[in-house]
PDB file of N, CA and C in Angstrom:
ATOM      1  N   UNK A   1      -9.376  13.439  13.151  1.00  0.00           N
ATOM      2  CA  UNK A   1      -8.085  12.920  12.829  1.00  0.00           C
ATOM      3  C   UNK A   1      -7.155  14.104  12.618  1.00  0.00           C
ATOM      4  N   UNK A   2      -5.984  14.145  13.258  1.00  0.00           N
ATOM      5  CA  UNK A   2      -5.125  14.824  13.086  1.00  0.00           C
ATOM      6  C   UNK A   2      -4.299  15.756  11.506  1.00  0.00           C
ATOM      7  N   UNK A   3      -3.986  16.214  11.284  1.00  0.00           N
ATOM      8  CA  UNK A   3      -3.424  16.339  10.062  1.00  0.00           C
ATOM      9  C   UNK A   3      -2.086  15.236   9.195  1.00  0.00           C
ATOM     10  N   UNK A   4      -1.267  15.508  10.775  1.00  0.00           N
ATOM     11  CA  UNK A   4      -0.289  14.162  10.836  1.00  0.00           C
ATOM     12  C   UNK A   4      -0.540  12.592  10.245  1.00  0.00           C
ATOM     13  N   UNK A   5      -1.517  12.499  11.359  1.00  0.00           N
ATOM     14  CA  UNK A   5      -2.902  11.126  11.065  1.00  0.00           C
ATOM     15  C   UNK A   5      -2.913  10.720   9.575  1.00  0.00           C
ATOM     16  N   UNK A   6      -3.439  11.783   9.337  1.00  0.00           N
ATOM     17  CA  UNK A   6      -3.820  11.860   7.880  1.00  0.00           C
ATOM     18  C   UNK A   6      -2.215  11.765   6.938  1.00  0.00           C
ATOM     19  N   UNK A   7      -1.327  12.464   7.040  1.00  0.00           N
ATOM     20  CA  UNK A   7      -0.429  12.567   6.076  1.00  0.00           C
ATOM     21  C   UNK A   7       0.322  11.608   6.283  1.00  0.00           C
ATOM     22  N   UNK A   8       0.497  10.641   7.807  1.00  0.00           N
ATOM     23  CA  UNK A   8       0.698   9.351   7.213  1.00  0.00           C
ATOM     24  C   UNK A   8       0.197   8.066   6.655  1.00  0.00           C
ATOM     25  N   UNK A   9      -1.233   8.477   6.493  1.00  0.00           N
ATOM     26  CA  UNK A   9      -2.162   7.597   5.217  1.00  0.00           C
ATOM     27  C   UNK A   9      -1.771   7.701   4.386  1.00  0.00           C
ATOM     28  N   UNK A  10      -1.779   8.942   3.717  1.00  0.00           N
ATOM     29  CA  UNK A  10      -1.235   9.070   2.508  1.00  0.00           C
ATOM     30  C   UNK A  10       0.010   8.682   1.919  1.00  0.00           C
ATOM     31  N   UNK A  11       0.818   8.826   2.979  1.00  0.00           N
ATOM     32  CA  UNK A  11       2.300   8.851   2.553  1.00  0.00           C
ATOM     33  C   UNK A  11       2.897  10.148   2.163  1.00  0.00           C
ATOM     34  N   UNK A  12       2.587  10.844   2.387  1.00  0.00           N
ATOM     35  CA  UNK A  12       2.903  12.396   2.097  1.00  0.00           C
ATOM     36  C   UNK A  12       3.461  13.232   3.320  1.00  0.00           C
ATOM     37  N   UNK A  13       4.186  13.975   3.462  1.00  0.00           N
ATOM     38  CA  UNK A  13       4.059  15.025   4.406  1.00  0.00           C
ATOM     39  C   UNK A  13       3.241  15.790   5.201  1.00  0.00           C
ATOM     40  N   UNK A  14       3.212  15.884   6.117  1.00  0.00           N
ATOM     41  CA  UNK A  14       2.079  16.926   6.819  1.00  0.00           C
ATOM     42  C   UNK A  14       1.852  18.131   6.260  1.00  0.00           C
ATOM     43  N   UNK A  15       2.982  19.123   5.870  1.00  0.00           N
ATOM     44  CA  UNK A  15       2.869  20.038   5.421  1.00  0.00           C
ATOM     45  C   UNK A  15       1.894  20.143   4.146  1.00  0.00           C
ATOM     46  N   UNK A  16       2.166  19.047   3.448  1.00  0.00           N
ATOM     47  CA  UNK A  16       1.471  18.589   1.846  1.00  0.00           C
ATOM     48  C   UNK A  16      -0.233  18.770   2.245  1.00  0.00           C
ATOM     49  N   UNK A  17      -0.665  18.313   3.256  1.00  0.00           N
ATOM     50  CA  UNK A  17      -1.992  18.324   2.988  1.00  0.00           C
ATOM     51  C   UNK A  17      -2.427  19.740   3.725  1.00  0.00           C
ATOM     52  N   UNK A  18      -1.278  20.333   4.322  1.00  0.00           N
ATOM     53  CA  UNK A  18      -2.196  21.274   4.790  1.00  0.00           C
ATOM     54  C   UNK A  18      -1.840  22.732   3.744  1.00  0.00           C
ATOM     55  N   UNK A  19      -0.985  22.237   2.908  1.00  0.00           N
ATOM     56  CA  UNK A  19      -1.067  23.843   1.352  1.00  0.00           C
ATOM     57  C   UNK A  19      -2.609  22.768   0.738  1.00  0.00           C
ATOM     58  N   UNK A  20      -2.937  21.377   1.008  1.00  0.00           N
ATOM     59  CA  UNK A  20      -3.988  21.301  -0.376  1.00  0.00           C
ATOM     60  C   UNK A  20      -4.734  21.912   0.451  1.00  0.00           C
ATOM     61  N   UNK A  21      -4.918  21.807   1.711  1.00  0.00           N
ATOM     62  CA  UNK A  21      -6.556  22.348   2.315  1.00  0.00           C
ATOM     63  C   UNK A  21      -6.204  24.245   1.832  1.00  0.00           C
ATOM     64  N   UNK A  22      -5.357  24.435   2.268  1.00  0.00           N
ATOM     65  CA  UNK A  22      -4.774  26.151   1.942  1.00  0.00           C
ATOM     66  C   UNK A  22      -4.932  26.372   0.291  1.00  0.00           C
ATOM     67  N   UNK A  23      -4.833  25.741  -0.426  1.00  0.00           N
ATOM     68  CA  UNK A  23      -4.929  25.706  -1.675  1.00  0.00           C
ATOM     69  C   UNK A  23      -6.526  25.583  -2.081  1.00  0.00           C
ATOM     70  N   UNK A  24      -7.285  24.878  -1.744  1.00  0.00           N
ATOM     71  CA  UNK A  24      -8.796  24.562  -1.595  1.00  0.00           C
ATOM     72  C   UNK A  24      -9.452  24.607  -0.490  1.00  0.00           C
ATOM     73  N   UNK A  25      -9.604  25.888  -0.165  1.00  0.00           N
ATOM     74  CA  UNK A  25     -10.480  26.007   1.023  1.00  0.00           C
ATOM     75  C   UNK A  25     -11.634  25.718   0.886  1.00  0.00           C
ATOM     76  N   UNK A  26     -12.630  26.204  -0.494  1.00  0.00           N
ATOM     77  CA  UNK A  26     -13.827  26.325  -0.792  1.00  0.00           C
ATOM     78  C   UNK A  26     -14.064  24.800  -0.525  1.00  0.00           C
ATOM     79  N   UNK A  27     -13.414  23.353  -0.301  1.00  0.00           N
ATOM     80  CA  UNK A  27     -13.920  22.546  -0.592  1.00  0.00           C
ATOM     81  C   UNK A  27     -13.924  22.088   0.775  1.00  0.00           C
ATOM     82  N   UNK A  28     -13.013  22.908   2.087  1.00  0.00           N
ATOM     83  CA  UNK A  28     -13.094  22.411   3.439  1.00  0.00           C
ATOM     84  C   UNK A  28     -13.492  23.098   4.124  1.00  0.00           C
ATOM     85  N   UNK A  29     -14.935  23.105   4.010  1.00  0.00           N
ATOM     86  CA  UNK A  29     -15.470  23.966   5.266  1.00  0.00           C
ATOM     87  C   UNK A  29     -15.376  24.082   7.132  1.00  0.00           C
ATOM     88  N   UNK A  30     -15.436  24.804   7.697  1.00  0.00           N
ATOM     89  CA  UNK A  30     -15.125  24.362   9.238  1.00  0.00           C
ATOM     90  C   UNK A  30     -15.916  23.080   9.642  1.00  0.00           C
ATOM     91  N   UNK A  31     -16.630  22.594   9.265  1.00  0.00           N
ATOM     92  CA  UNK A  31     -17.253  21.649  10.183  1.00  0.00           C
ATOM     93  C   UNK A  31     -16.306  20.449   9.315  1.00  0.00           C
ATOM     94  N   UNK A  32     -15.947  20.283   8.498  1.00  0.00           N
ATOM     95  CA  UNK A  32     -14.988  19.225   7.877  1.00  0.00           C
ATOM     96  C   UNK A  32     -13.725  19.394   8.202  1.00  0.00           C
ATOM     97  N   UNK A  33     -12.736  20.688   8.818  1.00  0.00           N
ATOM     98  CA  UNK A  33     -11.532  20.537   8.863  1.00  0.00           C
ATOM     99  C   UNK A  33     -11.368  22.079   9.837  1.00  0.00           C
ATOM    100  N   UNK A  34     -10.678  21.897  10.548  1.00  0.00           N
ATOM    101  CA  UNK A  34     -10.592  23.312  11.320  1.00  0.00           C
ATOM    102  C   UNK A  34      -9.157  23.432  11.916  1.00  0.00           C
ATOM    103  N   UNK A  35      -8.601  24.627  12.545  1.00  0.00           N
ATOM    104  CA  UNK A  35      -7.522  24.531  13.659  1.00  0.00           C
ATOM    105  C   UNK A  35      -7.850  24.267  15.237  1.00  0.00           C
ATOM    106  N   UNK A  36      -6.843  23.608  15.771  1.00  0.00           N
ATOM    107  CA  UNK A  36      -7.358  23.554  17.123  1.00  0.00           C
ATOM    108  C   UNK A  36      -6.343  24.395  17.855  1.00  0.00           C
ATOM    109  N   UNK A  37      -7.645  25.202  18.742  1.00  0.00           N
ATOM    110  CA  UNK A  37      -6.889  26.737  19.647  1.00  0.00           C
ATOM    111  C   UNK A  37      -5.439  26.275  20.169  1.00  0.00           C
ATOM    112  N   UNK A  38      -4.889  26.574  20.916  1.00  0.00           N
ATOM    113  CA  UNK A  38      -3.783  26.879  21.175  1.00  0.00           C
ATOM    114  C   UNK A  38      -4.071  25.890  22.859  1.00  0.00           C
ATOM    115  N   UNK A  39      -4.941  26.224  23.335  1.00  0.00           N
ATOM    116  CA  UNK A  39      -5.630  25.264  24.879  1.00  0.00           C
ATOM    117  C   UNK A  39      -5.672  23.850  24.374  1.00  0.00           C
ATOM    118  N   UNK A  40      -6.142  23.621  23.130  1.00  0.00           N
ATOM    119  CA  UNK A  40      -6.497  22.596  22.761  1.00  0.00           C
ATOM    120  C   UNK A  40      -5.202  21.659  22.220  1.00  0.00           C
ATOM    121  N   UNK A  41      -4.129  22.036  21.275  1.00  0.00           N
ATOM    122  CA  UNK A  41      -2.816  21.936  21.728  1.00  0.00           C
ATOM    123  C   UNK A  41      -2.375  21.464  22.588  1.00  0.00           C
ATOM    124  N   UNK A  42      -2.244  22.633  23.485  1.00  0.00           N
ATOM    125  CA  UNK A  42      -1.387  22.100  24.932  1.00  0.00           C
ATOM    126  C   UNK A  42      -1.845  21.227  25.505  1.00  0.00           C
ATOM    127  N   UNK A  43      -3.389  20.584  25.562  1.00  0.00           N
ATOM    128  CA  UNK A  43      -3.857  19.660  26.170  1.00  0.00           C
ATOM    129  C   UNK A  43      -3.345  18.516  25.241  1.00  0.00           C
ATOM    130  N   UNK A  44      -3.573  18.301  24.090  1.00  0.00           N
ATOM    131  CA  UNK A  44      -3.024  17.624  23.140  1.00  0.00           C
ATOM    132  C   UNK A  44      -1.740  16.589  23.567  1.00  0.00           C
ATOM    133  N   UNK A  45      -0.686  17.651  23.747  1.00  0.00           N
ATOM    134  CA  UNK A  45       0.357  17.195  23.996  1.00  0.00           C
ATOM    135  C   UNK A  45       0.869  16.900  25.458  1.00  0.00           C
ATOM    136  N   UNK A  46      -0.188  16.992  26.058  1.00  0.00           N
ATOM    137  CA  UNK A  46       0.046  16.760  27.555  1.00  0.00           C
ATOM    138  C   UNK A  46      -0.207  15.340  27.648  1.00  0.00           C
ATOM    139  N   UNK A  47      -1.806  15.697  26.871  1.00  0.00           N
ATOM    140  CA  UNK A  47      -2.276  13.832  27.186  1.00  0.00           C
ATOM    141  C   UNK A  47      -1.413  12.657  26.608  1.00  0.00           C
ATOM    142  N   UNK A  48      -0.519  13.051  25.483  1.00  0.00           N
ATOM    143  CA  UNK A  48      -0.065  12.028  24.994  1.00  0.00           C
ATOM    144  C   UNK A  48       1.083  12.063  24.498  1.00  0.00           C
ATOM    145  N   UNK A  49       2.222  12.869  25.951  1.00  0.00           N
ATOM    146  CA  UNK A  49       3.582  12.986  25.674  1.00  0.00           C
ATOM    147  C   UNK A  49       4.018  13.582  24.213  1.00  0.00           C
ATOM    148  N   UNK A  50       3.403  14.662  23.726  1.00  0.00           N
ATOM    149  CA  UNK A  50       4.027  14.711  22.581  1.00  0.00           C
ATOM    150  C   UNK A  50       5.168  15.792  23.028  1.00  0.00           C
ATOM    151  N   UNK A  51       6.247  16.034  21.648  1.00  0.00           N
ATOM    152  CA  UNK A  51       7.701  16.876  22.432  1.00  0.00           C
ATOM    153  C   UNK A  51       6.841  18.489  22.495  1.00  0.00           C
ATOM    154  N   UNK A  52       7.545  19.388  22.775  1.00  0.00           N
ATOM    155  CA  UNK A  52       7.071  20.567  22.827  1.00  0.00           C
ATOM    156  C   UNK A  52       8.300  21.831  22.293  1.00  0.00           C
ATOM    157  N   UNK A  53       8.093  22.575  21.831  1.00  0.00           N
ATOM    158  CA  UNK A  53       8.924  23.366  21.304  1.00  0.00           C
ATOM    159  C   UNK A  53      10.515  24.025  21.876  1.00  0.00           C
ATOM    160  N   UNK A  54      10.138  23.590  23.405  1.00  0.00           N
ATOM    161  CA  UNK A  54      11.023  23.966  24.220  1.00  0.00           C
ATOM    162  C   UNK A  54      11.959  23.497  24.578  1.00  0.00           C
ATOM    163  N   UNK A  55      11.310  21.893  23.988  1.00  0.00           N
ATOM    164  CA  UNK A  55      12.697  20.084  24.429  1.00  0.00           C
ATOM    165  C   UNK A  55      12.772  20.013  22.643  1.00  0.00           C
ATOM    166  N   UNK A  56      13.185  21.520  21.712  1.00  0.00           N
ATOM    167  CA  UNK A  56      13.025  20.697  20.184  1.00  0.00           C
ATOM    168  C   UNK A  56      12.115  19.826  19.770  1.00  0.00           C
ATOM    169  N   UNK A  57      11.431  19.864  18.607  1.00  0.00           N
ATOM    170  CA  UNK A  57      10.769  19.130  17.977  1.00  0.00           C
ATOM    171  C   UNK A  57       9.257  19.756  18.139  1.00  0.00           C
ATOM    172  N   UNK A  58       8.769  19.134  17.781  1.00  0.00           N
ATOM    173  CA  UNK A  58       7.237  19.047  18.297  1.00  0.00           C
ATOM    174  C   UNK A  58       6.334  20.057  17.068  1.00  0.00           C
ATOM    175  N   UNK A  59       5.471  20.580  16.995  1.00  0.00           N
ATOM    176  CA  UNK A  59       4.741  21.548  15.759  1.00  0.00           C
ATOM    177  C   UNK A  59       4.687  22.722  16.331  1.00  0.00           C
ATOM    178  N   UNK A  60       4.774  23.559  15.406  1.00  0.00           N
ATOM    179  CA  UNK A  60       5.704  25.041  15.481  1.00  0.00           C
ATOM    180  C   UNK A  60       4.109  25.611  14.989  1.00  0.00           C
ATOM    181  N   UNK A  61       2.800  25.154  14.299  1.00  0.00           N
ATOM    182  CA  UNK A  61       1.897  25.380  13.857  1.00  0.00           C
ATOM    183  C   UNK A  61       0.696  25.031  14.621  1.00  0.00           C
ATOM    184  N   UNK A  62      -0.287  25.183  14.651  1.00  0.00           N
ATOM    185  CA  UNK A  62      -2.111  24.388  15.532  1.00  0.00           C
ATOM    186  C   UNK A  62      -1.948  23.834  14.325  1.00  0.00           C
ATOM    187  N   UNK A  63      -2.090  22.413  14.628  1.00  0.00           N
ATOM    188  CA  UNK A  63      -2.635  21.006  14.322  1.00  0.00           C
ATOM    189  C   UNK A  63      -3.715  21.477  13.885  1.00  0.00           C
ATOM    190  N   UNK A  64      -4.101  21.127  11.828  1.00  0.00           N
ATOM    191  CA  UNK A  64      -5.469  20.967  11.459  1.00  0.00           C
ATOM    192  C   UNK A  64      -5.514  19.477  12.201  1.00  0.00           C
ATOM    193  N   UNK A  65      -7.416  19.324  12.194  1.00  0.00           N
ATOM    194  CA  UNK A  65      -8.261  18.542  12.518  1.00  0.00           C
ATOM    195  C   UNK A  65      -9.309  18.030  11.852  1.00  0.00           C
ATOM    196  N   UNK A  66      -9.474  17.034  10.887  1.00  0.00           N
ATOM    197  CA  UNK A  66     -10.199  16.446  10.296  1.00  0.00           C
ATOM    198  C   UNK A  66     -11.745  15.595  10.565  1.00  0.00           C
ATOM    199  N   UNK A  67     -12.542  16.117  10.555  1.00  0.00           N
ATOM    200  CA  UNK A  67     -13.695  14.946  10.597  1.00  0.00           C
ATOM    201  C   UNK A  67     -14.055  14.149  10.227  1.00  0.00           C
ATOM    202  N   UNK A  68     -14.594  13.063  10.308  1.00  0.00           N
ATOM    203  CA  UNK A  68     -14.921  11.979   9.460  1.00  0.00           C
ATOM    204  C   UNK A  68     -15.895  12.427   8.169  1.00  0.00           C
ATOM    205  N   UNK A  69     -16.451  13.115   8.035  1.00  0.00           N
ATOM    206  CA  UNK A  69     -17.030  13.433   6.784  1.00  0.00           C
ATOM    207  C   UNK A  69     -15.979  13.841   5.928  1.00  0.00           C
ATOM    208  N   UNK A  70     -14.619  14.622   6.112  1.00  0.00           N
ATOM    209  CA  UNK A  70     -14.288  14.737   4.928  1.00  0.00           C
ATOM    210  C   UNK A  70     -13.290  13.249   4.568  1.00  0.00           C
ATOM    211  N   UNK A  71     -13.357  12.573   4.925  1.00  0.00           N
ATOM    212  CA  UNK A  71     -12.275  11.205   4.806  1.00  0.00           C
ATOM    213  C   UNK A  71     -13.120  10.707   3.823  1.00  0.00           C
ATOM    214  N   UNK A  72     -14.914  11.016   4.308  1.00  0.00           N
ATOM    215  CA  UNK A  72     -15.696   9.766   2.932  1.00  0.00           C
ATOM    216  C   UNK A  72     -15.512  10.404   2.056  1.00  0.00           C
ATOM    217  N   UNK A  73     -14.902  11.678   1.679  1.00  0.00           N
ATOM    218  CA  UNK A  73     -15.319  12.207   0.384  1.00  0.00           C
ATOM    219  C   UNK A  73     -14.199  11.664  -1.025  1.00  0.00           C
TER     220      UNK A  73
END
């Protein structure tokens, strides 16, 4: 799940969950939450029209990525 994904569960901002993961790393290890490369991105937004930095808008950052293990926690 996206970071986005996630921060509109919450109701929070995107940015918000990604200072808590930055704030508590010790508790998100890579296999629970990671960045996705820069290839992985661009494919990202290819497959599913997202904007790109160049038409405004779009994420200026790599998209954290969530696994389902850390959602049960």
């Amino acid at each position: 799940m996206l970071d986005s994904e996630l921060a509109r569960l919450y109701h929070v901002e995107t940015k918000r969950i990604n200072e808590a993961v930055k704030n508590n790393i010790e508790k998100f290890p890579e296999r629970f939450s990671f960045l996705l490369t820069n290839e992985e991105t661009i494919n990202l937004r290819s497959k599913f029209s997202t904007s790109s930095l160049n038409n405004h808008g779009g994420n200026r950052y790599a998209s954290r990525v969530f696994t389902e293990q850390v959602l049960k926690i």
